[in-house]
Protein backbone atom coordinates (compact mmCIF):
# COMPACT_ATOMS: atom_id res chain seq x y z
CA UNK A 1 0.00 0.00 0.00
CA UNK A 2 1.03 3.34 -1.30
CA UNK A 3 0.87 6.23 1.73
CA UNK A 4 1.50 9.78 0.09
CA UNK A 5 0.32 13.08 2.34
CA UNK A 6 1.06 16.92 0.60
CA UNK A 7 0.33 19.16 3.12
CA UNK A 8 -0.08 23.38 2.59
CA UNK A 9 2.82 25.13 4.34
CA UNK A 10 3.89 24.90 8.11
CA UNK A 11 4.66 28.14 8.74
CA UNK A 12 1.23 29.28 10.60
CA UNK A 13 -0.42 25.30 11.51
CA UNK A 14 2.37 22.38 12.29
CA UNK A 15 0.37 19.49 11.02
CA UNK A 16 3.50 17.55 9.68
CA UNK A 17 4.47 16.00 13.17
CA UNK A 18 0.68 14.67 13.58
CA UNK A 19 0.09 13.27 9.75
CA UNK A 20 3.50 11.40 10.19
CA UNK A 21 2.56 9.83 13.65
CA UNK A 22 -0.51 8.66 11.93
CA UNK A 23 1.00 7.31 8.88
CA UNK A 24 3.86 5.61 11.17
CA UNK A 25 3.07 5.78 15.04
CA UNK A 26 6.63 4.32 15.66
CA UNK A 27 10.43 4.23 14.29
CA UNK A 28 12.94 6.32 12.59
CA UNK A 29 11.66 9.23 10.09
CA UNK A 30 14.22 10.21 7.59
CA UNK A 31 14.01 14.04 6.86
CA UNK A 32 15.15 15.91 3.70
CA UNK A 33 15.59 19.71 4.65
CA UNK A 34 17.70 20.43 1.61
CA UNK A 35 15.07 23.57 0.33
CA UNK A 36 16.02 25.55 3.01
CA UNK A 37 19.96 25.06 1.49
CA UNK A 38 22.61 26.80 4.20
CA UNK A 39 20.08 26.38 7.05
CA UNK A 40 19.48 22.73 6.16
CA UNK A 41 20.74 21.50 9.80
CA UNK A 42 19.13 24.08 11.69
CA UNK A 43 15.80 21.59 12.47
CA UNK A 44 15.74 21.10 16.22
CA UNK A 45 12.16 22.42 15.67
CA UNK A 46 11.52 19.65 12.92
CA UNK A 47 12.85 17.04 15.02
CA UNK A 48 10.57 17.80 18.10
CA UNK A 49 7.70 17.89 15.58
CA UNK A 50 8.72 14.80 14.41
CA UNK A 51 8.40 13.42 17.94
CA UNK A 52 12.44 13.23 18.79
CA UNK A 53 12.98 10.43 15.79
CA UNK A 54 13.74 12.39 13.11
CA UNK A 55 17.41 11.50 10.75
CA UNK A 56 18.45 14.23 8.50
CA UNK A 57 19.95 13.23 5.19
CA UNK A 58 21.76 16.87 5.15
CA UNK A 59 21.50 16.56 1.15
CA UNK A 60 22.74 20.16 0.76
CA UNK A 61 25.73 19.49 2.99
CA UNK A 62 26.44 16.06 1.02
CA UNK A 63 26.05 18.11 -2.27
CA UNK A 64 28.55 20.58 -0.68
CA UNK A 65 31.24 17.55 -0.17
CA UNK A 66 30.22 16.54 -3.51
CA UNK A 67 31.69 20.05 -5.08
CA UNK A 68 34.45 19.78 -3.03
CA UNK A 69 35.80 15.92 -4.06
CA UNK A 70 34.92 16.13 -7.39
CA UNK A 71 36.16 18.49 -9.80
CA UNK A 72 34.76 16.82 -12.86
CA UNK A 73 31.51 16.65 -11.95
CA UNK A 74 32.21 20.24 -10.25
CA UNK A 75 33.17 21.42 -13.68
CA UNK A 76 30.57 19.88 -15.98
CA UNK A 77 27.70 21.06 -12.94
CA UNK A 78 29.38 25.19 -13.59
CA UNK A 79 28.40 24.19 -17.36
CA UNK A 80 25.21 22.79 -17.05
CA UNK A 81 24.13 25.55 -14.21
CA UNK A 82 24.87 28.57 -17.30
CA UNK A 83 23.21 26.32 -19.89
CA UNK A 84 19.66 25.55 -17.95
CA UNK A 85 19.77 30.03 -16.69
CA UNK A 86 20.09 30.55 -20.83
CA UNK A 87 17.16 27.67 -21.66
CA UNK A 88 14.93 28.90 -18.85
CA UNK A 89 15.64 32.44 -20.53
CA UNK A 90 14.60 31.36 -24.16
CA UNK A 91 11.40 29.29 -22.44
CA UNK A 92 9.93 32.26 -20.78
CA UNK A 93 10.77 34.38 -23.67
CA UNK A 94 8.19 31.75 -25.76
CA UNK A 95 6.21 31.53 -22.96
CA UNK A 96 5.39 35.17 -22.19
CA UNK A 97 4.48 35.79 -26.07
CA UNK A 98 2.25 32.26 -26.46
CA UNK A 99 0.08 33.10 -23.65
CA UNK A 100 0.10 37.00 -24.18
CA UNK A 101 -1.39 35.88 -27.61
CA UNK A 102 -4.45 33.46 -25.75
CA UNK A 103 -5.23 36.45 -23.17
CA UNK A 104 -5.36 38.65 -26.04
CA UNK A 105 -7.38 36.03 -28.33
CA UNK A 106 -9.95 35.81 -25.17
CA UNK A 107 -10.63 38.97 -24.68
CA UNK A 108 -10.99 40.01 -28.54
CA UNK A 109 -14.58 40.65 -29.47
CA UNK A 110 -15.72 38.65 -32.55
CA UNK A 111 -17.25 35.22 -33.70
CA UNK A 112 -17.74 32.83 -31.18
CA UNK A 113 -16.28 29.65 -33.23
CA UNK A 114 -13.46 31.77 -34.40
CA UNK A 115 -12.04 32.92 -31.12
CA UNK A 116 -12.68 29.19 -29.65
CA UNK A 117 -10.13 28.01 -32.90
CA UNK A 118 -7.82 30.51 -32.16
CA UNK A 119 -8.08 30.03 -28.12
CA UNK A 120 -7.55 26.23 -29.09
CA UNK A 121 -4.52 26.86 -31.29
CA UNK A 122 -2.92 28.98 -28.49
CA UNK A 123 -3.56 27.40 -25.86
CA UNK A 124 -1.66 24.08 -27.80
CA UNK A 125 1.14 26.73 -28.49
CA UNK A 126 1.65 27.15 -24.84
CA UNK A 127 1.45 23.14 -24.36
CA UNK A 128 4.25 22.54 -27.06
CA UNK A 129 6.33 25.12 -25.64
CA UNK A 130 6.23 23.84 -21.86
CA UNK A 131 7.05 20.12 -23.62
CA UNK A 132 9.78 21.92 -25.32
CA UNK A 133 11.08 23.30 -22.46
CA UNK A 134 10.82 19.57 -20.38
CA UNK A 135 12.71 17.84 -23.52
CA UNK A 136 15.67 20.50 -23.24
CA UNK A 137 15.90 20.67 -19.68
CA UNK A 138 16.27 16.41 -20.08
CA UNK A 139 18.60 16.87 -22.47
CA UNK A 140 20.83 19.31 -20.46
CA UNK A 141 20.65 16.49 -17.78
CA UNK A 142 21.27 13.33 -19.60
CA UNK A 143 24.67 15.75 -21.12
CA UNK A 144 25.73 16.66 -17.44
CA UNK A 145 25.30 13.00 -16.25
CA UNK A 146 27.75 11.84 -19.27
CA UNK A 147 30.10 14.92 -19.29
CA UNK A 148 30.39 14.76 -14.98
CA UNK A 149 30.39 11.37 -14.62
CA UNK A 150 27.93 11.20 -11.67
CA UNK A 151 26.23 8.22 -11.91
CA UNK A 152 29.88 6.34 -12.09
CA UNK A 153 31.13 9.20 -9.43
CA UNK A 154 32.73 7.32 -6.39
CA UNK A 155 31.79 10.00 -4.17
CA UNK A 156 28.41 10.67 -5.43
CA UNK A 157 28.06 6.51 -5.38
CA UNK A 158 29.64 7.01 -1.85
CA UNK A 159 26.61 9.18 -0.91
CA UNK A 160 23.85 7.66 -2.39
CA UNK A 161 24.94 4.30 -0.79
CA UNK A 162 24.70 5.85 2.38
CA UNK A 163 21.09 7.15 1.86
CA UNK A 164 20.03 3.80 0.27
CA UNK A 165 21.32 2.30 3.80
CA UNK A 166 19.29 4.52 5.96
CA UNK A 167 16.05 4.96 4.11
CA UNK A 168 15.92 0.89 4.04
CA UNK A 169 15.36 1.28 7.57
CA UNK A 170 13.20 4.37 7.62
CA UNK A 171 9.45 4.29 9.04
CA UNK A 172 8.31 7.40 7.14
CA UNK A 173 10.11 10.43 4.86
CA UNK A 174 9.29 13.48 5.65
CA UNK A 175 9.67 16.00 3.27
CA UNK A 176 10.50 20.04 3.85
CA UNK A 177 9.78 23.15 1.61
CA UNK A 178 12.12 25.90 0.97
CA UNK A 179 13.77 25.95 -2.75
CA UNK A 180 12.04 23.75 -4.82
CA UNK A 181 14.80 23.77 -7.59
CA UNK A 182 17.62 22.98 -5.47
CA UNK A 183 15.68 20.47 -3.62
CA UNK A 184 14.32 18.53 -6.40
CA UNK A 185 18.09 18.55 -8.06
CA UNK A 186 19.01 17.08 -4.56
CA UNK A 187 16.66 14.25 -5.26
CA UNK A 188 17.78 13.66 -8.60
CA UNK A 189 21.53 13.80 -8.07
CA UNK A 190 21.49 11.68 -5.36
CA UNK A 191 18.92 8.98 -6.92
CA UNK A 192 16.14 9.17 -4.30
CA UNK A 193 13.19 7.50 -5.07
CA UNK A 194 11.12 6.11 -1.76
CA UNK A 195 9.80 2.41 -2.55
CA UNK A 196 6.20 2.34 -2.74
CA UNK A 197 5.98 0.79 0.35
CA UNK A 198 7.40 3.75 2.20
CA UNK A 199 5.30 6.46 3.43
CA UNK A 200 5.89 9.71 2.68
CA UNK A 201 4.88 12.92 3.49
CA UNK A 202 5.76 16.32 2.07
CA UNK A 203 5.16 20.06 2.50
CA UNK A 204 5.44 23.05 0.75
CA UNK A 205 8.62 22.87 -1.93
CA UNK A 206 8.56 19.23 -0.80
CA UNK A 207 4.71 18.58 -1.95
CA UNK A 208 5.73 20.21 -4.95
CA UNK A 209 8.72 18.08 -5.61
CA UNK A 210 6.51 14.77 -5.13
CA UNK A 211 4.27 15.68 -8.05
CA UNK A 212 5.24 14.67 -11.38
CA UNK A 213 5.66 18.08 -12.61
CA UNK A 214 6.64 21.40 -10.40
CA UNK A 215 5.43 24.63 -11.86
CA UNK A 216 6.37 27.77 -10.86
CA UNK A 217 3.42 30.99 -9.87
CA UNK A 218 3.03 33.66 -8.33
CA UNK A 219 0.25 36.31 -9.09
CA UNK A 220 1.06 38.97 -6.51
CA UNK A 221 5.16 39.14 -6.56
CA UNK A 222 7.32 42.55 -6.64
CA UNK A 223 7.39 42.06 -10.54
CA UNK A 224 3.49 41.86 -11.09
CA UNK A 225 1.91 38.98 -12.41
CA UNK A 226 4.43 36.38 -14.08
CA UNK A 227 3.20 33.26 -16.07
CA UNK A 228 3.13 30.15 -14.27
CA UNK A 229 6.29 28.49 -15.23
CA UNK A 230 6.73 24.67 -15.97
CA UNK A 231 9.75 24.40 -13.74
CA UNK A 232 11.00 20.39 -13.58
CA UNK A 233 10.26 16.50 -13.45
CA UNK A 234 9.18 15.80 -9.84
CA UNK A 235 9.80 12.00 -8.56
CA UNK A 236 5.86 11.26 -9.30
CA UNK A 237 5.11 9.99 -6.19
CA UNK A 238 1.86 11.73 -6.56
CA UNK A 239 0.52 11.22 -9.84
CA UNK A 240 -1.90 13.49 -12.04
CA UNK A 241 -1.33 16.64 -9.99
CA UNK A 242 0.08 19.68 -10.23
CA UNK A 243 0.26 21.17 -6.62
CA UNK A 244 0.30 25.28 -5.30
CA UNK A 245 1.55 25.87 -2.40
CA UNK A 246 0.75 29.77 -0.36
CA UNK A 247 -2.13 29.57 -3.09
CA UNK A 248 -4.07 32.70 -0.97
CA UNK A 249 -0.67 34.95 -1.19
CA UNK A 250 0.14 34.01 -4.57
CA UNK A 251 -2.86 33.42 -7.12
CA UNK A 252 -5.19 36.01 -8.13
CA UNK A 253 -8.59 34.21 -7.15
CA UNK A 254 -10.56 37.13 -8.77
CA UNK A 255 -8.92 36.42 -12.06
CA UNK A 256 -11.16 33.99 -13.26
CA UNK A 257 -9.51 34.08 -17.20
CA UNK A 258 -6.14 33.41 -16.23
CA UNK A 259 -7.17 30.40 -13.68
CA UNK A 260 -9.04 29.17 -16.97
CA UNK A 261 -6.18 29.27 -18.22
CA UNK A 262 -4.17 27.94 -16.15
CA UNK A 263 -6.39 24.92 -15.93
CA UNK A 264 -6.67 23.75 -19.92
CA UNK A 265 -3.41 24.42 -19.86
CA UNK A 266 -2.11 21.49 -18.34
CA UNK A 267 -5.58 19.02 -17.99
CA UNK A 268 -5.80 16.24 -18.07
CA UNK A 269 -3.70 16.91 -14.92
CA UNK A 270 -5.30 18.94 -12.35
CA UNK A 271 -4.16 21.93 -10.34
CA UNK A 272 -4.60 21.41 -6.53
CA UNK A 273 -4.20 24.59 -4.02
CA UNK A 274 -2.18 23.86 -0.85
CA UNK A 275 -3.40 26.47 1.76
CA UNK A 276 -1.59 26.76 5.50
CA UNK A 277 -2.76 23.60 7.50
CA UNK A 278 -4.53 21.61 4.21
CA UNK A 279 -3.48 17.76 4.30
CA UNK A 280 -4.18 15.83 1.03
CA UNK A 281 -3.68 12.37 0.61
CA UNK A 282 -3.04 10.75 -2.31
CA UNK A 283 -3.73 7.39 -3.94
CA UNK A 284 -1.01 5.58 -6.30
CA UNK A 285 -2.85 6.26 -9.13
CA UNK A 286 -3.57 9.65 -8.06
CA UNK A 287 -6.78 9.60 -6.31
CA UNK A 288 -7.32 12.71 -4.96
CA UNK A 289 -10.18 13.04 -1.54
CA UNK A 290 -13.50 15.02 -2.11
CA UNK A 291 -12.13 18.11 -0.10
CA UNK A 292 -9.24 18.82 -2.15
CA UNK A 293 -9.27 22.51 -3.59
CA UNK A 294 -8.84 22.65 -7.49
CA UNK A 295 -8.72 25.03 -10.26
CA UNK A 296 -11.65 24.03 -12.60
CA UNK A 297 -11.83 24.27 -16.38
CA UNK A 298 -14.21 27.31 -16.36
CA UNK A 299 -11.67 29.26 -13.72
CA UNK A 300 -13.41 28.49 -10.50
CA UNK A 301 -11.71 27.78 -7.24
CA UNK A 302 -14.15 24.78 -5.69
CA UNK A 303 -13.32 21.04 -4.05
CA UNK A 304 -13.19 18.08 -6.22
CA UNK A 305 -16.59 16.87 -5.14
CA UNK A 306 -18.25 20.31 -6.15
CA UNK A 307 -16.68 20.32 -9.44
CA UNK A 308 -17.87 16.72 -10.49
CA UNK A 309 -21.26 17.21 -9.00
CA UNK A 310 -21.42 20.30 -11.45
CA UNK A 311 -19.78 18.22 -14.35
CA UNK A 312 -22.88 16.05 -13.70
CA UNK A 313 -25.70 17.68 -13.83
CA UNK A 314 -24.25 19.65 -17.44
CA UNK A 315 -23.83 16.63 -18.76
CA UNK A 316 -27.27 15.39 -17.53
């Protein structure tokens, strides 16, 4: 049995130490703090959440000794770092004009049919580009991992041996927020992928990272409104989702044409808020519970059991 919790963010409501004693009332749970980068081992506070048992892998202090010991893969990770800055440049430059043209295509005035083709067209634009952008980024990665040698690395190998060794004997992973880029590279570099069997539970950056896909939002930041950004491959623990974190201080509820939006843009997979103290479990296959907070195809914020009661009775 599959046990997957995303919870909102624990700044304002701690309900990470409780879902965790649920999911496994005894034994050791293996943390991952690396979001929250040069702090990563400052988590007394996590560990008396976590009921005194918590083990930190210290991933950002492992990738530190990684830099240090290995100047090929130190090397080849300078390239790759200036190659993904200039890809991410040329995606949002794509990105900003594809969806400029579907905001502009919704809000022209003229034949129904014809602005529903066009609307279709663009919002398939924006699609193509954020595959684009996922094939590229794969491509950078699969080019670091045979320029830097890291998956034949004998300290990276060194590393991930010892996190293989103490997640066999984990109860539970707990997952922190903080930088979701850096974190989810954490994951990746240092081949974590919890067995099924495993539960796991995940906050924040770390709820994010679960997800098969992290995208990057935020509707009320210094620079205005920026387009939600396709960011990276999660681990896919949580399947079908795409998950938003601090959705009330960062999404523009009243802005029912971008949420629309938002929404075809990436269905069939739906976007689920994450508010302060939410808890959403998760099935294998992605189940999602009746409470769970999504962005619907017509731009309304509503639960999951709302929007398919409403699905039935159109389509009655």
């Amino acid at each position: 049995m599959t046990t997957t919790v995303l919870l909102g963010p624990q700044r304002f409501r701690l309900t990470a130490g409780t879902v965790v004693a649920e999911v496994a009332p005894e034994g050791p749970v293996v943390t991952i703090t690396a979001g929250w980068r040069d702090r990563e081992m400052e988590d007394a506070e996590l560990d008396e959440v976590m009921g005194g048992r918590s083990h930190n892998l210290n991933l950002f202090h492992r990738f530190g000794h990684v830099l240090r010991n290995d100047r090929t893969f130190r090397r080849a990770g300078a390239a790759y770092n200036r190659a993904t800055e200039e890809a991410s440049s040329l995606y949002r430059l794509r990105l900003g004009h594809a969806l400029d043209a579907v905001y502009s295509t919704m809000r022209r005035d003229v034949r129904e049919d014809l602005a529903d083709s066009a609307l279709r067209a663009g919002l398939q634009s924006v699609r193509d580009i954020d595959a684009w952008y996922l094939w590229l980024t794969h491509e950078l990665e699969q080019e670091l991992r045979a320029e830097s040698g890291m998956d034949t690395s004998e300290v990276v190998g060194h590393h991930r041996d010892e996190i293989r060794e103490i997640l066999s004997g984990a109860a539970a992973l707990a997952i922190a927020g903080g930088h979701v880029g850096f974190l989810s590279w954490c994951l990746r570099l240092f081949d974590i992928t919890p067995p099924p069997e495993l539960p796991v539970v995940g906050w924040s950056a770390g709820a994010m990272a679960l997800t098969e896909h992290i995208v990057l939002y935020n509707d009320k930041g210094p620079a205005g409104v920026q387009p939600a950004e396709l960011w990276d491959r999660g681990l896919a623990r949580a399947p079908g989702i795409i998950v938003m974190p601090h959705a009330r201080r960062r999404i523009q509820f009243d802005d029912p044409a971008r949420n629309q939006v938002l929404a075809h843009r990436f269905t069939p997979t739906r976007v689920v808020l994450l508010d302060d103290g939410f808890r959403l479990p998760v099935g294998a296959d992605g189940t999602l519970p009746d409470t769970a907070k999504i962005v619907t195809l017509d731009g309304t914020i509503t639960t999951l059991a709302q929007d398919l009661t409403t699905t039935n009775e159109v389509e009655a």
